[in-house]
PDB file of N, CA and C in Angstrom:
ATOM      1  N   UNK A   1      12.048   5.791   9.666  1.00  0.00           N
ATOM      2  CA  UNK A   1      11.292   7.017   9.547  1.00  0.00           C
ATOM      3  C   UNK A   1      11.471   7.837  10.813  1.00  0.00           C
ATOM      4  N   UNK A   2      11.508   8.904  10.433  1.00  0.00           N
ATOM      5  CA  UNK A   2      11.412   9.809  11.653  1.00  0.00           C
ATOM      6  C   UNK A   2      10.502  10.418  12.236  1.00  0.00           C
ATOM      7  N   UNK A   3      10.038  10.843  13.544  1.00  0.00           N
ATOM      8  CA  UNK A   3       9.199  11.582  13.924  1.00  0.00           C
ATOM      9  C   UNK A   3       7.747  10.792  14.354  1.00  0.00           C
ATOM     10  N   UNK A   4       7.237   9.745  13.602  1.00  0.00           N
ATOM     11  CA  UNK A   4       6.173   8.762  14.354  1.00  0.00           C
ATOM     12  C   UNK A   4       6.842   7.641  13.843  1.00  0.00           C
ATOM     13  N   UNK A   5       6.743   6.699  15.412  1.00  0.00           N
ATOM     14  CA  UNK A   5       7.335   5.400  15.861  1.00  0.00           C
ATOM     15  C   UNK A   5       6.461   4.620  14.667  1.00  0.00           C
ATOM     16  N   UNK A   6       7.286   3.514  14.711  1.00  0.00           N
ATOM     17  CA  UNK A   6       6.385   2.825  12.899  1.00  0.00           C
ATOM     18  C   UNK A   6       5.697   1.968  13.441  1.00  0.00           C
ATOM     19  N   UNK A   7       5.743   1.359  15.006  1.00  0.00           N
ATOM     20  CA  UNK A   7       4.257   0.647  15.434  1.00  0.00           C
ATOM     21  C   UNK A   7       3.176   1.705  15.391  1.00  0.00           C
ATOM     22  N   UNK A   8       3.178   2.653  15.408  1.00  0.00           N
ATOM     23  CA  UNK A   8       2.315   3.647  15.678  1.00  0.00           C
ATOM     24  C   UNK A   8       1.959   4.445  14.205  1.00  0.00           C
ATOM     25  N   UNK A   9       2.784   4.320  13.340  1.00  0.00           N
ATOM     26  CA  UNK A   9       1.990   4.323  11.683  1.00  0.00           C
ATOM     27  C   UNK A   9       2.020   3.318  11.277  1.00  0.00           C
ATOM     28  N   UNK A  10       2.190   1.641  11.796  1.00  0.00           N
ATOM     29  CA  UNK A  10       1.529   1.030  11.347  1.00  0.00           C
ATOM     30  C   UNK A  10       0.018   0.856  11.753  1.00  0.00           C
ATOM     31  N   UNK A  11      -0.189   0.844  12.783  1.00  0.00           N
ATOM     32  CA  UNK A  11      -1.761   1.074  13.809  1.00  0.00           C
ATOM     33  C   UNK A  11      -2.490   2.463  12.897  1.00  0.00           C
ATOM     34  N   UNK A  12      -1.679   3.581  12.529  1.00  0.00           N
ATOM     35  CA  UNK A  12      -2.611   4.695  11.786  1.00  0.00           C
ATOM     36  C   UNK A  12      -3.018   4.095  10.253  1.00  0.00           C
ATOM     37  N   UNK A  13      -1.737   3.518   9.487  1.00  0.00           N
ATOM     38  CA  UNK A  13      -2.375   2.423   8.338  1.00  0.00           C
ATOM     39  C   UNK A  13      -3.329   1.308   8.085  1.00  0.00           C
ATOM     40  N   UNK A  14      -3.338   0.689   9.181  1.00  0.00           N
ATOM     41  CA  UNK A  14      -4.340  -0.565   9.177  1.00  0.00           C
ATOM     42  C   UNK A  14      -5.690   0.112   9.651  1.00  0.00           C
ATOM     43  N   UNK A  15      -5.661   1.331  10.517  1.00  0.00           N
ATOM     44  CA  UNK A  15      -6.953   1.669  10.441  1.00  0.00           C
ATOM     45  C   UNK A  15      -7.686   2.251   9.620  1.00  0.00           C
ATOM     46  N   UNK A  16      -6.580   2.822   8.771  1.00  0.00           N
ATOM     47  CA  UNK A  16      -7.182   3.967   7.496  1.00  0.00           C
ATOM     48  C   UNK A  16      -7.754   2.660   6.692  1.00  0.00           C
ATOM     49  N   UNK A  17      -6.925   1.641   6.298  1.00  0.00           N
ATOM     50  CA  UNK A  17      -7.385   0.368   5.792  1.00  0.00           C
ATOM     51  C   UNK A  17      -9.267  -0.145   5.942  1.00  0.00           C
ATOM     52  N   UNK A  18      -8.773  -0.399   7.320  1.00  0.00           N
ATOM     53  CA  UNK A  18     -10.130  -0.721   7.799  1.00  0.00           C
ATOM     54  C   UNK A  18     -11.594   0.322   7.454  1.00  0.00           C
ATOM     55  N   UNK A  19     -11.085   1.183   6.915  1.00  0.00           N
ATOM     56  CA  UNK A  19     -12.137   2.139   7.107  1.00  0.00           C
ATOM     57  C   UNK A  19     -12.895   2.237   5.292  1.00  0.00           C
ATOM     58  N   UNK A  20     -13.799   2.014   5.324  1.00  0.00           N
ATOM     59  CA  UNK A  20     -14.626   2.305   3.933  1.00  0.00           C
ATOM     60  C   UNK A  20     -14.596   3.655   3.628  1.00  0.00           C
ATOM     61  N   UNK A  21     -13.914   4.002   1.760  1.00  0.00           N
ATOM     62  CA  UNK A  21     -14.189   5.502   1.060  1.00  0.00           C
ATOM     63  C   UNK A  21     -15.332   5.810   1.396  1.00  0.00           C
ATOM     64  N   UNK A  22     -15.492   6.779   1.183  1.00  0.00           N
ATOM     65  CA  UNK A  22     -16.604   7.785   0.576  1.00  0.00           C
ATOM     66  C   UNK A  22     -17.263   7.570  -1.046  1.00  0.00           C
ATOM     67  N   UNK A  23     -18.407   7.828  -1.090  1.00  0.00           N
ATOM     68  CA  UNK A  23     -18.686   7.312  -2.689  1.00  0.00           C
ATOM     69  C   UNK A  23     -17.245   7.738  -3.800  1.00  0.00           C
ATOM     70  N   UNK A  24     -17.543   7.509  -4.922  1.00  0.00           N
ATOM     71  CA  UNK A  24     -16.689   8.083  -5.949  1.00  0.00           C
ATOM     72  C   UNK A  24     -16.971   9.213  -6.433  1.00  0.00           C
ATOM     73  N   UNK A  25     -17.957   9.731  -6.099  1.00  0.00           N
ATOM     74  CA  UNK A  25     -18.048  11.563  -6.406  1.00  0.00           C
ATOM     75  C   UNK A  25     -18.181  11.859  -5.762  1.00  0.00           C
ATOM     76  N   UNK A  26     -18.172  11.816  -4.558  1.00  0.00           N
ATOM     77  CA  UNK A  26     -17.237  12.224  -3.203  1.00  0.00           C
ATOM     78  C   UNK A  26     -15.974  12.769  -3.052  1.00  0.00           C
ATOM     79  N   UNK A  27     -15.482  11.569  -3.328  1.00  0.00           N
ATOM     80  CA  UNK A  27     -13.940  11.905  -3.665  1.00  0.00           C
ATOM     81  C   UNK A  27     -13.561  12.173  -4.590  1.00  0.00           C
ATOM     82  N   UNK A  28     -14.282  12.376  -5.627  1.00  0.00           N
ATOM     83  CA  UNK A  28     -13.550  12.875  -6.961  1.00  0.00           C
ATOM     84  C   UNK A  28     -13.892  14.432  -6.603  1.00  0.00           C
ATOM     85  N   UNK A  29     -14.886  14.935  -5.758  1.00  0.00           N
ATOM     86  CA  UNK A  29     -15.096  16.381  -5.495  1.00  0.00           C
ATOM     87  C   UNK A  29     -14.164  17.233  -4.427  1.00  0.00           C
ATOM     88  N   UNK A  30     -12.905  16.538  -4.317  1.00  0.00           N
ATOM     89  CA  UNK A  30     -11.992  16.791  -3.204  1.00  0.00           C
ATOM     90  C   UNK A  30     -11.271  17.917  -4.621  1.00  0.00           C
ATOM     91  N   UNK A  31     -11.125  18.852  -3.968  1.00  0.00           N
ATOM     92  CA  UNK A  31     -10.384  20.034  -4.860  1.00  0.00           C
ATOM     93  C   UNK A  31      -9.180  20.620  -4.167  1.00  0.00           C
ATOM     94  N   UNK A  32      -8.448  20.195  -3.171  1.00  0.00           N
ATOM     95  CA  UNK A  32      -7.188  20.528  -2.977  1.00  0.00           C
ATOM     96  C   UNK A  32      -6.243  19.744  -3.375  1.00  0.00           C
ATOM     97  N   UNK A  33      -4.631  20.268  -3.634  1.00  0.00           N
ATOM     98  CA  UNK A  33      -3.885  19.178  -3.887  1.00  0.00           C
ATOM     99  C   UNK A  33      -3.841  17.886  -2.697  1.00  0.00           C
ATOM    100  N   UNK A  34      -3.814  16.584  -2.732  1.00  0.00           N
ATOM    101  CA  UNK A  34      -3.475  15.677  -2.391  1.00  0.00           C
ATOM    102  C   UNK A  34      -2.634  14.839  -2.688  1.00  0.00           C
ATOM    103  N   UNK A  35      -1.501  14.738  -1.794  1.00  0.00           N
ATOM    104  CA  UNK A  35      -0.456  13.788  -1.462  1.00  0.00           C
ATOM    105  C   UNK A  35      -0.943  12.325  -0.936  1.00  0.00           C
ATOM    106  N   UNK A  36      -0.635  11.220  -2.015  1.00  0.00           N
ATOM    107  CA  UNK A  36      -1.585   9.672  -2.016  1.00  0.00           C
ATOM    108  C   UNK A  36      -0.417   8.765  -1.765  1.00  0.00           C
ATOM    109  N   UNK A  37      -0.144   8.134  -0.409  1.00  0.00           N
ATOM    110  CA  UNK A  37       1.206   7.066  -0.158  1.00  0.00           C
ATOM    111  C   UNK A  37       0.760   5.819  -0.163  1.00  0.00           C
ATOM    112  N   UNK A  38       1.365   5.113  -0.875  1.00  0.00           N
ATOM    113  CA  UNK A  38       1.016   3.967  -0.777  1.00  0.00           C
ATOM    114  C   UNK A  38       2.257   2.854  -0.673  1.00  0.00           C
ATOM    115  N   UNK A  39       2.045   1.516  -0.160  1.00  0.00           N
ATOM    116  CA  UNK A  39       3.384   0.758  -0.138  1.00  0.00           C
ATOM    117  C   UNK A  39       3.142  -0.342  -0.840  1.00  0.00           C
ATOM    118  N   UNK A  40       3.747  -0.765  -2.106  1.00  0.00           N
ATOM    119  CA  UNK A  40       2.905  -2.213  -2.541  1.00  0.00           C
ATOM    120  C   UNK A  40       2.989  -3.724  -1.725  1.00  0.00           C
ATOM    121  N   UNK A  41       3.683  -3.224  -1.034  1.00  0.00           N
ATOM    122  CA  UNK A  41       3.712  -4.568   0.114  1.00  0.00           C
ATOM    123  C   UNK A  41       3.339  -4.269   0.736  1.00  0.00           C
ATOM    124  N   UNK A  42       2.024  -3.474   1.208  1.00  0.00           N
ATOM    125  CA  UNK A  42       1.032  -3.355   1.955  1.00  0.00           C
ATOM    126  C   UNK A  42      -0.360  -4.080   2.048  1.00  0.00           C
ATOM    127  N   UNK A  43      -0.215  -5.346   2.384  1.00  0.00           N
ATOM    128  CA  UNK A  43      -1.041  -6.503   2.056  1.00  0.00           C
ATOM    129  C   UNK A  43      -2.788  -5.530   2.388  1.00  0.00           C
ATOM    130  N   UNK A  44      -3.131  -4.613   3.728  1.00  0.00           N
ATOM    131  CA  UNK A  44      -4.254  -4.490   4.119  1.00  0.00           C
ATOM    132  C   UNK A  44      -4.571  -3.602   3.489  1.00  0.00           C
ATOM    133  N   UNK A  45      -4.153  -2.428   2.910  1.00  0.00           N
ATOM    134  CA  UNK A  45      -4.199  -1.136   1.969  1.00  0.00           C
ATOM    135  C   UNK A  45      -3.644  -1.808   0.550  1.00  0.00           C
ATOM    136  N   UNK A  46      -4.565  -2.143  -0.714  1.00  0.00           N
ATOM    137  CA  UNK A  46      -4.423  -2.772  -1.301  1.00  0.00           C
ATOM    138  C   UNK A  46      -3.906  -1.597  -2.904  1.00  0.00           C
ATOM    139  N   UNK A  47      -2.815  -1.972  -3.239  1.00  0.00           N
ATOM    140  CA  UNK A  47      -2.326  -0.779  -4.574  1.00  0.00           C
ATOM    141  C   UNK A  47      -3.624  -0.104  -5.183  1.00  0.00           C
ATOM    142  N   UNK A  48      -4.133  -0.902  -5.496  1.00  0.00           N
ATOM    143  CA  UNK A  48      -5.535  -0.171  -6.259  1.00  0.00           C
ATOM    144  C   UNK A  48      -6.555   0.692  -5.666  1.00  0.00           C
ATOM    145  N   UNK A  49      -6.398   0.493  -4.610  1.00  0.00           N
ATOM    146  CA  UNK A  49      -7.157   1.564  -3.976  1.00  0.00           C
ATOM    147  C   UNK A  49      -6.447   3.072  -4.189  1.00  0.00           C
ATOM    148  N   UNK A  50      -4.989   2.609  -3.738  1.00  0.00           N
ATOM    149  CA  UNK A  50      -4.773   4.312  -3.961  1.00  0.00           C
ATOM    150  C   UNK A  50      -4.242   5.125  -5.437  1.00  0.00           C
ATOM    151  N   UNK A  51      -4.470   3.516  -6.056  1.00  0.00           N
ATOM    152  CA  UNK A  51      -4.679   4.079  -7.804  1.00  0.00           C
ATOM    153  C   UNK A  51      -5.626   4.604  -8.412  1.00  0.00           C
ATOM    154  N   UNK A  52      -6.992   4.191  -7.606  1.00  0.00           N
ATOM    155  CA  UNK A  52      -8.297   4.729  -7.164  1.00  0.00           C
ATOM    156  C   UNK A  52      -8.612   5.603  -7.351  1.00  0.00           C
ATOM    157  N   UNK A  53      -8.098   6.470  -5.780  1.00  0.00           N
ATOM    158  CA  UNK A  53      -8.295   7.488  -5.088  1.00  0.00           C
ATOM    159  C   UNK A  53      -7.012   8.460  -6.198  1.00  0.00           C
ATOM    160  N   UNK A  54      -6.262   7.818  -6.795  1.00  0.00           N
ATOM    161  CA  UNK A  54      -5.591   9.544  -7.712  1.00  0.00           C
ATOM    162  C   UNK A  54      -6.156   9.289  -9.004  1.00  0.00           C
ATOM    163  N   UNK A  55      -6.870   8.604  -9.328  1.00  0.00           N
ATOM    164  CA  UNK A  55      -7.588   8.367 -10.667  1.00  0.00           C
ATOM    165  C   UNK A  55      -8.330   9.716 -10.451  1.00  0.00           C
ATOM    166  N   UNK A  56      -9.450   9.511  -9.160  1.00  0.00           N
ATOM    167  CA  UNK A  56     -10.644  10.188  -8.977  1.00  0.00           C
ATOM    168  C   UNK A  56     -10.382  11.869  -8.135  1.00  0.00           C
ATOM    169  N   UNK A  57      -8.759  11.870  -8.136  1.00  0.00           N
ATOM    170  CA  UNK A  57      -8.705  13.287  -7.513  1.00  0.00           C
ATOM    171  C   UNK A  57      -7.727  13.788  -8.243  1.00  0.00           C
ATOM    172  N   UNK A  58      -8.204  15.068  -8.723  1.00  0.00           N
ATOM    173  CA  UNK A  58      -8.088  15.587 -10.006  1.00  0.00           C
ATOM    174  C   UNK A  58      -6.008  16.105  -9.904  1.00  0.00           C
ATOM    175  N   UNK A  59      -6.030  16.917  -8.961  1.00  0.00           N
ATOM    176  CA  UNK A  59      -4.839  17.791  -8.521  1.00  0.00           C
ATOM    177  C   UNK A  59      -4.192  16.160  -7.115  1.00  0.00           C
ATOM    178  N   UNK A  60      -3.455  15.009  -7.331  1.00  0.00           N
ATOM    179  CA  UNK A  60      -3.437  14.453  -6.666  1.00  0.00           C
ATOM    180  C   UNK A  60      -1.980  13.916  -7.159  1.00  0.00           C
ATOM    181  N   UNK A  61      -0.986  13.289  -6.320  1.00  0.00           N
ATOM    182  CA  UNK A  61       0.123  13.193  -6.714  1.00  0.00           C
ATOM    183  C   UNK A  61       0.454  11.393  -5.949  1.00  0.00           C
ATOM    184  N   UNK A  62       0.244  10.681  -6.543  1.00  0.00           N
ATOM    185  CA  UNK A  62       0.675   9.296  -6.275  1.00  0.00           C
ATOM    186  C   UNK A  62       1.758   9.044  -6.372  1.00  0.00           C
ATOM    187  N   UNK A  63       3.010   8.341  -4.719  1.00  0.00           N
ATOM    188  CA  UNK A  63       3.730   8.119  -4.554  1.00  0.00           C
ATOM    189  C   UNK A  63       3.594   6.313  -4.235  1.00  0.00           C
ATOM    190  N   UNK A  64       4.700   5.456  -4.594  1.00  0.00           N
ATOM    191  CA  UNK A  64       4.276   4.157  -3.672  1.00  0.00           C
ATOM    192  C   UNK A  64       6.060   3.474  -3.682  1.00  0.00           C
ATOM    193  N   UNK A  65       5.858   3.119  -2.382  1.00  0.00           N
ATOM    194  CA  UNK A  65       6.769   2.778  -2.215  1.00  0.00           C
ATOM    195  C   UNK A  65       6.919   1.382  -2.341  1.00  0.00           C
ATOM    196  N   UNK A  66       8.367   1.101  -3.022  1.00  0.00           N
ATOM    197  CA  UNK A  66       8.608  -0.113  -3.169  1.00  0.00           C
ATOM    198  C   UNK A  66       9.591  -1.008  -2.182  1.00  0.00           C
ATOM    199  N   UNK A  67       9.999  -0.137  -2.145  1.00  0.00           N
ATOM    200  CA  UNK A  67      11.554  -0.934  -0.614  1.00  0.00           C
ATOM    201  C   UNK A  67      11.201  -0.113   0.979  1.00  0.00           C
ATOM    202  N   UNK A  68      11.963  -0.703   1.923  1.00  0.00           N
ATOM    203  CA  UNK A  68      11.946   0.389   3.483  1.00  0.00           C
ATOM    204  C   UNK A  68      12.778   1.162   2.874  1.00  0.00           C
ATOM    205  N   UNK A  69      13.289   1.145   2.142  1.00  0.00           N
ATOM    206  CA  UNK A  69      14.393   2.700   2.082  1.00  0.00           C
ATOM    207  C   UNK A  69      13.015   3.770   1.279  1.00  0.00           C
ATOM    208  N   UNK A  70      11.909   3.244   0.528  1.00  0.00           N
ATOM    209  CA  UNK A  70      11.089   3.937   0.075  1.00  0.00           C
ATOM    210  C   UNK A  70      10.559   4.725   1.068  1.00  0.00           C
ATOM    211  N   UNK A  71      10.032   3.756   2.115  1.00  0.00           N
ATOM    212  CA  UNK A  71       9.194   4.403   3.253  1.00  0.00           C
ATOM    213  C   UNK A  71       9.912   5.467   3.661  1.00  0.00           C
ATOM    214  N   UNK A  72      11.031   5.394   4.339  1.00  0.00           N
ATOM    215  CA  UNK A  72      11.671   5.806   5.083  1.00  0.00           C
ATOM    216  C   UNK A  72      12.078   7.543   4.238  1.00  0.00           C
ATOM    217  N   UNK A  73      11.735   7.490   2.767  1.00  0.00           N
ATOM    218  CA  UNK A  73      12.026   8.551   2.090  1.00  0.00           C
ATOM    219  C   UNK A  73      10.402   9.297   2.466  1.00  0.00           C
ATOM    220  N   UNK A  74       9.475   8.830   2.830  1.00  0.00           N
ATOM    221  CA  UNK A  74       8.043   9.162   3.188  1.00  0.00           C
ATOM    222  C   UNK A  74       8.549  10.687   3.786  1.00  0.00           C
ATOM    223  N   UNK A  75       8.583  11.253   4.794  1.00  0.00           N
ATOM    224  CA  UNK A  75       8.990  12.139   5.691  1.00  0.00           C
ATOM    225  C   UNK A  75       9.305  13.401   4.716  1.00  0.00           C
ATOM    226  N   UNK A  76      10.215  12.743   3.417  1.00  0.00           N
ATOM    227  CA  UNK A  76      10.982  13.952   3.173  1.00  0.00           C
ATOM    228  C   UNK A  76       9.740  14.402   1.670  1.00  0.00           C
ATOM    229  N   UNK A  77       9.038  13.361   1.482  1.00  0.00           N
ATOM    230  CA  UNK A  77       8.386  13.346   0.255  1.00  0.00           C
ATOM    231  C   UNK A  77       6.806  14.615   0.899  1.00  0.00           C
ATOM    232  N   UNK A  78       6.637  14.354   2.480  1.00  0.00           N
ATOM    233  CA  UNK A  78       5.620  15.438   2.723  1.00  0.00           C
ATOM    234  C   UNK A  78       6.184  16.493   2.994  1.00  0.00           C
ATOM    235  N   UNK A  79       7.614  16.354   3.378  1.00  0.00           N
ATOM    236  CA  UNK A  79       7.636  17.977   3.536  1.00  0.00           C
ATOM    237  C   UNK A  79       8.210  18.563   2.412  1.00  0.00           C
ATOM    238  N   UNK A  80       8.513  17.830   1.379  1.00  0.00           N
ATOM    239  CA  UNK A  80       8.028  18.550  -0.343  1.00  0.00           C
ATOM    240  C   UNK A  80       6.943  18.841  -0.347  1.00  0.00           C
ATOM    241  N   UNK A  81       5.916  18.279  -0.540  1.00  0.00           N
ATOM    242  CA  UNK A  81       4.788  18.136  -0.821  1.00  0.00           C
ATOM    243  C   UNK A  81       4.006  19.216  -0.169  1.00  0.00           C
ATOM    244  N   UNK A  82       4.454  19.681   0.974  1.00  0.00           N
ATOM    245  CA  UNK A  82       3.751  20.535   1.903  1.00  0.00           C
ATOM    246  C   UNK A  82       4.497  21.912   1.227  1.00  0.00           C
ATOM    247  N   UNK A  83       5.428  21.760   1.077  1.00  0.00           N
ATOM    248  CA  UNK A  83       6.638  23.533   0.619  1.00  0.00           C
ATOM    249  C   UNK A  83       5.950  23.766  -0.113  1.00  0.00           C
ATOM    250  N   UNK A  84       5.567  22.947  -1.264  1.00  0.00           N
ATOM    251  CA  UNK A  84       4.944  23.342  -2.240  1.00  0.00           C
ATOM    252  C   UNK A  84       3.269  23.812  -2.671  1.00  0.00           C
ATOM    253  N   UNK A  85       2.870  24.248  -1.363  1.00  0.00           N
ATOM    254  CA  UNK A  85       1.139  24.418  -0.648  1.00  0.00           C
ATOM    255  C   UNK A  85       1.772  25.946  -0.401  1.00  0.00           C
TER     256      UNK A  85
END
């Protein structure tokens, strides 16, 4: 990946991990588009959570990666994701 060192999005992942949602109509009241990454070999960020979180957000676009060549496509998948804002 380019642009943040991957000890340093792994440390930003395990903390997002660590951290408890917001209720579920909370987050289902999020009304901008959202871009949702997920890796299924991400033992601490568990798939279902961010099957979850695009269940409950309406305009939300779930990506998950399956290989490092997935991740590594991460970068190019936000700055789609962003062109298109």
């Amino acid at each position: 990946m380019s642009g943040i060192p991957r000890a340093r999005l792994a440390a930003i992942l395990r903390g997002a991990a660590d951290s408890d949602l917001p209720e579920p109509s909370a987050v289902a009241g999020i009304r901008v588009p959202t871009l949702i990454l997920a890796w299924s070999g991400d033992r601490g960020h568990p798939l279902n959570t961010a099957e979850r979180l695009h269940e409950l957000i309406a305009d939300s676009d779930l990506r998950v990666a399956e290989t490092s060549e997935d991740l590594d496509g991460w970068p190019s998948l936000v700055r789609s994701f962003l062109g298109r804002l």
